[in-house]
Protein backbone atom coordinates (compact mmCIF):
# COMPACT_ATOMS: atom_id res chain seq x y z
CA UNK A 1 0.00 0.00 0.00
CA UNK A 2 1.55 3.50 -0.96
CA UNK A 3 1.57 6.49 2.00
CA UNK A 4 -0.92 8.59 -0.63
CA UNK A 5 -4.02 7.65 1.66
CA UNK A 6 -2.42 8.43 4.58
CA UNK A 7 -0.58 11.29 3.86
CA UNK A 8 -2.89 12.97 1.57
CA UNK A 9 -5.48 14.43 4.15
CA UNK A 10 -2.42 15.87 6.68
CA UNK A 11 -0.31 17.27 3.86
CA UNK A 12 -3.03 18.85 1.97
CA UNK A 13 -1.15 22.59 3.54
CA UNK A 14 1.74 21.07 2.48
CA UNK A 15 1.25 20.74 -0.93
CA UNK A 16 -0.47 23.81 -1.25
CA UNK A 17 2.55 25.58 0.27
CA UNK A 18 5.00 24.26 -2.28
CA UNK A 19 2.65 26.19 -4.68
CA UNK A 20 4.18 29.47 -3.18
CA UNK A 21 6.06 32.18 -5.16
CA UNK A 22 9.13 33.19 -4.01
CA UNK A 23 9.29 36.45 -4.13
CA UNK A 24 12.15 38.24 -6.54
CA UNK A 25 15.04 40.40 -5.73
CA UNK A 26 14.19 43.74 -6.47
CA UNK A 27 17.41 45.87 -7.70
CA UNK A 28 17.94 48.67 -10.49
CA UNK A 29 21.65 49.06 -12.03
CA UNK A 30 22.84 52.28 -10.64
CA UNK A 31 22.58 54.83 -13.02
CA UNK A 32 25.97 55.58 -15.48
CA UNK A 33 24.86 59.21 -17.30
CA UNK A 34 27.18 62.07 -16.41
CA UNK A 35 25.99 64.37 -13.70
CA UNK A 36 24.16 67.51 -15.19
CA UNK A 37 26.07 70.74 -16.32
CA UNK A 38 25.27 73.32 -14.04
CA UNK A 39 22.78 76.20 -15.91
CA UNK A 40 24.90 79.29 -17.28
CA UNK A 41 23.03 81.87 -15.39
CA UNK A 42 22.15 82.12 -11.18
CA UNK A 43 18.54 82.36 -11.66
CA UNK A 44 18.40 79.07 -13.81
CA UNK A 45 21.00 77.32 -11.65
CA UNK A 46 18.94 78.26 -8.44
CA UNK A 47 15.75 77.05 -10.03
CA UNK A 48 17.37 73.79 -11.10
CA UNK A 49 19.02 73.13 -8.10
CA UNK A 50 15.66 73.18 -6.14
CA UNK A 51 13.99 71.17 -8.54
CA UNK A 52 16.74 68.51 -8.26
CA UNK A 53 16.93 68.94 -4.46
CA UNK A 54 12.67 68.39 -4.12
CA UNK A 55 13.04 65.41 -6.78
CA UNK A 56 15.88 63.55 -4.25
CA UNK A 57 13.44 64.65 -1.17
CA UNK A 58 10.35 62.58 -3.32
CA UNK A 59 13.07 59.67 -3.46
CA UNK A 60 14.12 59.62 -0.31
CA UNK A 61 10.68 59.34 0.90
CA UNK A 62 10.29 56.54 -1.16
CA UNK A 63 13.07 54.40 0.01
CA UNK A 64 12.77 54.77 3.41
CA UNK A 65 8.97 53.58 3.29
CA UNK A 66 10.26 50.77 1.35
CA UNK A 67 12.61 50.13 4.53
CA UNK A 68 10.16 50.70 6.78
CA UNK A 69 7.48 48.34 5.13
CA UNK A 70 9.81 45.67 3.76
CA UNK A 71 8.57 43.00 6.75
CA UNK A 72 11.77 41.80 7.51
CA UNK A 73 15.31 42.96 8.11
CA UNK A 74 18.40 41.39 6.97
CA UNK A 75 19.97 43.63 9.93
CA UNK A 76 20.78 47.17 7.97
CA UNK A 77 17.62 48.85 7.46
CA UNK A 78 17.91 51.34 10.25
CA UNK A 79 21.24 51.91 9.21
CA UNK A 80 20.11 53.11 5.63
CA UNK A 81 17.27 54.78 7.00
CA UNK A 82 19.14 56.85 8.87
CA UNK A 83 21.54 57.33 5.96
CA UNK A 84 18.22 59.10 4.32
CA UNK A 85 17.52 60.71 7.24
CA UNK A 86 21.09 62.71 7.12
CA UNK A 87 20.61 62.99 3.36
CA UNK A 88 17.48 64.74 3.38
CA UNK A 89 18.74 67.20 6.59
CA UNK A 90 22.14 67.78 3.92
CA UNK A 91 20.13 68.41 0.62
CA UNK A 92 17.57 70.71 2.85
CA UNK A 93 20.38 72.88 3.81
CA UNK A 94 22.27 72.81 0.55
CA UNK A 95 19.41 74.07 -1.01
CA UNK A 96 19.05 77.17 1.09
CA UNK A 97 22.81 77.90 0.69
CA UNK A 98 22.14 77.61 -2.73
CA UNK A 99 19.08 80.30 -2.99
CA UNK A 100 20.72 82.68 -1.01
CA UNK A 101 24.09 82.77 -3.17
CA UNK A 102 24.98 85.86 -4.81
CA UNK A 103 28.57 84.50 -6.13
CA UNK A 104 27.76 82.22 -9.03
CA UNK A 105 30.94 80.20 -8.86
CA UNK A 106 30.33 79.38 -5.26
CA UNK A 107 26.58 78.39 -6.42
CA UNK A 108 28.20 76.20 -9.00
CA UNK A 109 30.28 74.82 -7.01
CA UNK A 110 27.18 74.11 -4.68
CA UNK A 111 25.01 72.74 -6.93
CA UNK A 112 27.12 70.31 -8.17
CA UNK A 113 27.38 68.98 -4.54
CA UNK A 114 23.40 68.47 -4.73
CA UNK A 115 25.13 65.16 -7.63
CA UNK A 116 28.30 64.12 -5.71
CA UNK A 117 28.13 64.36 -2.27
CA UNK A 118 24.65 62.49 -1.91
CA UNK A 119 23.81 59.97 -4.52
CA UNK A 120 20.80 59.33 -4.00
CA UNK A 121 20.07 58.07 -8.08
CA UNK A 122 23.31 56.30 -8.32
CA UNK A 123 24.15 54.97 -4.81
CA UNK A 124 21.28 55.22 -1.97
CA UNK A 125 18.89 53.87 -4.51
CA UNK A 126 20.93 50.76 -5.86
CA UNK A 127 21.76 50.17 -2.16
CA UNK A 128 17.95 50.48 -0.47
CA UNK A 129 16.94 47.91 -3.81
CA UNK A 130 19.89 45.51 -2.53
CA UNK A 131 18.95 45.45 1.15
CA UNK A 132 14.87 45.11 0.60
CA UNK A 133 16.09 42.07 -1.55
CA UNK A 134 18.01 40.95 1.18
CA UNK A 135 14.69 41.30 3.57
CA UNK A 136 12.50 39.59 0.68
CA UNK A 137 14.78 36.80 0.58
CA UNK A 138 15.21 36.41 4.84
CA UNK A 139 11.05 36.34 4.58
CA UNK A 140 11.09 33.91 2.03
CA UNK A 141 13.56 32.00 4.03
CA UNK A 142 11.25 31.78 6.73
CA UNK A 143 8.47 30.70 4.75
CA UNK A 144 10.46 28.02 3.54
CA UNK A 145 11.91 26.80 6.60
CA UNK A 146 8.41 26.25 8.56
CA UNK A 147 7.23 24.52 5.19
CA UNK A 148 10.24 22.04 5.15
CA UNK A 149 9.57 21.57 8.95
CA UNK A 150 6.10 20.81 7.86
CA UNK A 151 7.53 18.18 5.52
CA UNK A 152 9.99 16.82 7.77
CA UNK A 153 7.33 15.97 10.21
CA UNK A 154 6.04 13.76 7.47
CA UNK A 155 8.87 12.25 6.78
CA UNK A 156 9.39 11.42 10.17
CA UNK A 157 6.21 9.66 10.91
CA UNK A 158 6.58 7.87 7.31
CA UNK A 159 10.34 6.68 8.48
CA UNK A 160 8.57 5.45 11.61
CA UNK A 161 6.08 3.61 10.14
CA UNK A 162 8.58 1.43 7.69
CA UNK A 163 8.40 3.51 4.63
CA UNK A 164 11.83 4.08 2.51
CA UNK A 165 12.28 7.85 2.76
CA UNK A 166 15.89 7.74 1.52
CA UNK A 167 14.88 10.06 -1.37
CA UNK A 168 12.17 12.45 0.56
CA UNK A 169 14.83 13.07 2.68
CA UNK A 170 17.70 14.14 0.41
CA UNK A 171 15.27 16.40 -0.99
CA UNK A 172 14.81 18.38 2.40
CA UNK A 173 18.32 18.10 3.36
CA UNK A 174 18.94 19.66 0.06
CA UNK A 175 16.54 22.35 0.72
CA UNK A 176 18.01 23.09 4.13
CA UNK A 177 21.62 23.69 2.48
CA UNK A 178 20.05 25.39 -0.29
CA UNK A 179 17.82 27.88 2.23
CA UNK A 180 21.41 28.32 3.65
CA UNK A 181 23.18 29.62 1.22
CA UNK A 182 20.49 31.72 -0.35
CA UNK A 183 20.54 33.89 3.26
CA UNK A 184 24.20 33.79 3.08
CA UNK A 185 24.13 35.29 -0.15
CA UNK A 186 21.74 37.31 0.42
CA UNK A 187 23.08 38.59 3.92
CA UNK A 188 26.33 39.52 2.18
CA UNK A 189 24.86 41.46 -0.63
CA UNK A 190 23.04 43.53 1.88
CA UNK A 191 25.83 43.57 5.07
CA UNK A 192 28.62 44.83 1.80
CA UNK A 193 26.19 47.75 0.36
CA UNK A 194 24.68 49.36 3.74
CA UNK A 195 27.70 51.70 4.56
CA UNK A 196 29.03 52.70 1.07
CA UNK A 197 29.67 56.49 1.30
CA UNK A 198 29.27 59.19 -1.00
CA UNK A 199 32.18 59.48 -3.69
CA UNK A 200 32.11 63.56 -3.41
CA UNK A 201 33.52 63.98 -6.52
CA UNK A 202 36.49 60.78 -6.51
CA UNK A 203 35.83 58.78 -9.38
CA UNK A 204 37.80 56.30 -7.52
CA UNK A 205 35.29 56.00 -4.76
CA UNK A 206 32.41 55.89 -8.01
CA UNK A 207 33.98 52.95 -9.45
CA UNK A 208 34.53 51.19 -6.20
CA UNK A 209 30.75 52.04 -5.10
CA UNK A 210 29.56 50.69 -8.78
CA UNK A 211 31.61 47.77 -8.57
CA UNK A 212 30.57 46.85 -4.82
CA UNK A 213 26.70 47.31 -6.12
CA UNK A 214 27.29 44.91 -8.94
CA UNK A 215 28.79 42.48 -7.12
CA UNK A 216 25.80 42.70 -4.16
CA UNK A 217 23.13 42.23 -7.15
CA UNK A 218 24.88 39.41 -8.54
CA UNK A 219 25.23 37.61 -4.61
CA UNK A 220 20.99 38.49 -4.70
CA UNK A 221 20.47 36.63 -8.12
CA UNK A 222 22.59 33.67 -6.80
CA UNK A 223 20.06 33.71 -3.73
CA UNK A 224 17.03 33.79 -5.62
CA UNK A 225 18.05 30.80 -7.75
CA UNK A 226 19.35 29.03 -4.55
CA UNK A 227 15.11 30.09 -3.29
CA UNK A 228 14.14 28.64 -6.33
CA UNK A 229 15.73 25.51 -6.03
CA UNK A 230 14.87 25.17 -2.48
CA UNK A 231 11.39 25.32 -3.56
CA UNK A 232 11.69 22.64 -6.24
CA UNK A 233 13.35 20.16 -3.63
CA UNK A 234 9.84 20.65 -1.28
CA UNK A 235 8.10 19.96 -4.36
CA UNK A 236 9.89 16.80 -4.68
CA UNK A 237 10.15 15.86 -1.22
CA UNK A 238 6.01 15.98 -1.18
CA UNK A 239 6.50 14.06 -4.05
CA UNK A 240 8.30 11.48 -3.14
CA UNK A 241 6.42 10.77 0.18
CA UNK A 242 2.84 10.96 -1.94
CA UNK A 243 4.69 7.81 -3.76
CA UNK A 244 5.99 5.86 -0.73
CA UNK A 245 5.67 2.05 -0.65
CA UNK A 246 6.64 -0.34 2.58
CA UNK A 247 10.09 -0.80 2.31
């Protein structure tokens, strides 16, 4: 007699489970365009500068809800939030400076530190996207890991009762390695992003903060596959105890 009668009823939330979506990472290439050329006369740089300022203010908003509503925390959201925080206190002052220049080189000189010295397009974005991934994956993770507890309870009571769960069981110990090194991944992406600075102007600092973000969305693809796969092996472990014989 196979285990499908008995295991059908008490796995039904089970199998249902393994049905789940794991959820993406969510990242966006920092951007590579050249910051803007700062307007020829006062009154257009002033009006630009504001406009630029109040666009970063929108963003910032924006990525600090996402922080705040991601549902998990890989251990750096506060961290960035507060990064946004000192960003939006810096542009707000900035901006007056700016309005009440007389001296247009100082005003250039000014505005152009609205690009460098706070990155909010091409570094505090990137960076927020990498460590929400990292929360989407560590919720994920959890799902997982009470669903291949769920299945490992099965297992357990199928072992007991004389059934050959030599295959069932590499499939969850599969998934537990896999579930592993998707939050390792995932963790570093985050834990290697969070405190990037500013590059003020250094294009040595740029390249090392591009290079850092490419590296943290390519450790967040490697945990979504590892997700994925971790998934699959539930699927199969279900599987495989659905299809259980007496050994």
């Amino acid at each position: 007699m196979t285990f499908t009668t008995r295991f059908r009823f008490g796995a039904a939330v089970v199998v249902a489970a393994t049905a789940l979506t794991v959820a993406g990472p969510a990242w966006a290439a920092a951007p590579t365009q050249p910051d803007p050329t700062p307007p020829a006369r006062l009154a257009d740089l002033k009006a630009k500068a504001d406009e630029a300022v109040k666009d970063r203010l929108t963003q910032i908003d924006t990525l600090s809800g996402r922080l705040n509503g991601a549902g998990a925390d890989c251990g750096q959201n506060a961290d960035v939030v507060g990064q946004l925080g000192g960003d939006r206190t810096g542009l707000q002052s900035l901006d007056a400076t700016i309005q009440g220049e007389t001296d247009r080189a100082k005003a250039v000189a000014e505005y152009r530190r609205i690009f460098t010295d706070f990155r909010i397009y091409w570094l505090q974005t990137p960076k927020t996207n990498e460590v929400v991934a990292c929360d989407r994956t560590s919720k994920s993770d959890a799902t997982l890991t009470s669903l291949r507890q769920k299945i490992q309870a099965r297992v357990d009571e199928a072992k007991a009762k004389g059934y050959d769960v030599t295959k069932a069981q590499a499939a969850l110990d599969d998934m537990g390695s896999k579930l592993t090194a998707a939050t390792a991944s995932a963790g570093q992406a985050s834990s290697s992003v969070a405190d990037l600075q500013p590059d003020k102007g250094d294009s040595s600092v740029l390249s090392s903060n591009l290079a850092a973000l490419a590296k943290g969305r390519q450790d967040l693809r490697t945990a979504w596959t590892d997700l994925q796969a971790a998934r699959h092996d539930a699927r199969t472990a279900v599987d495989e105890l659905k299809a259980l014989h007496k050994s």
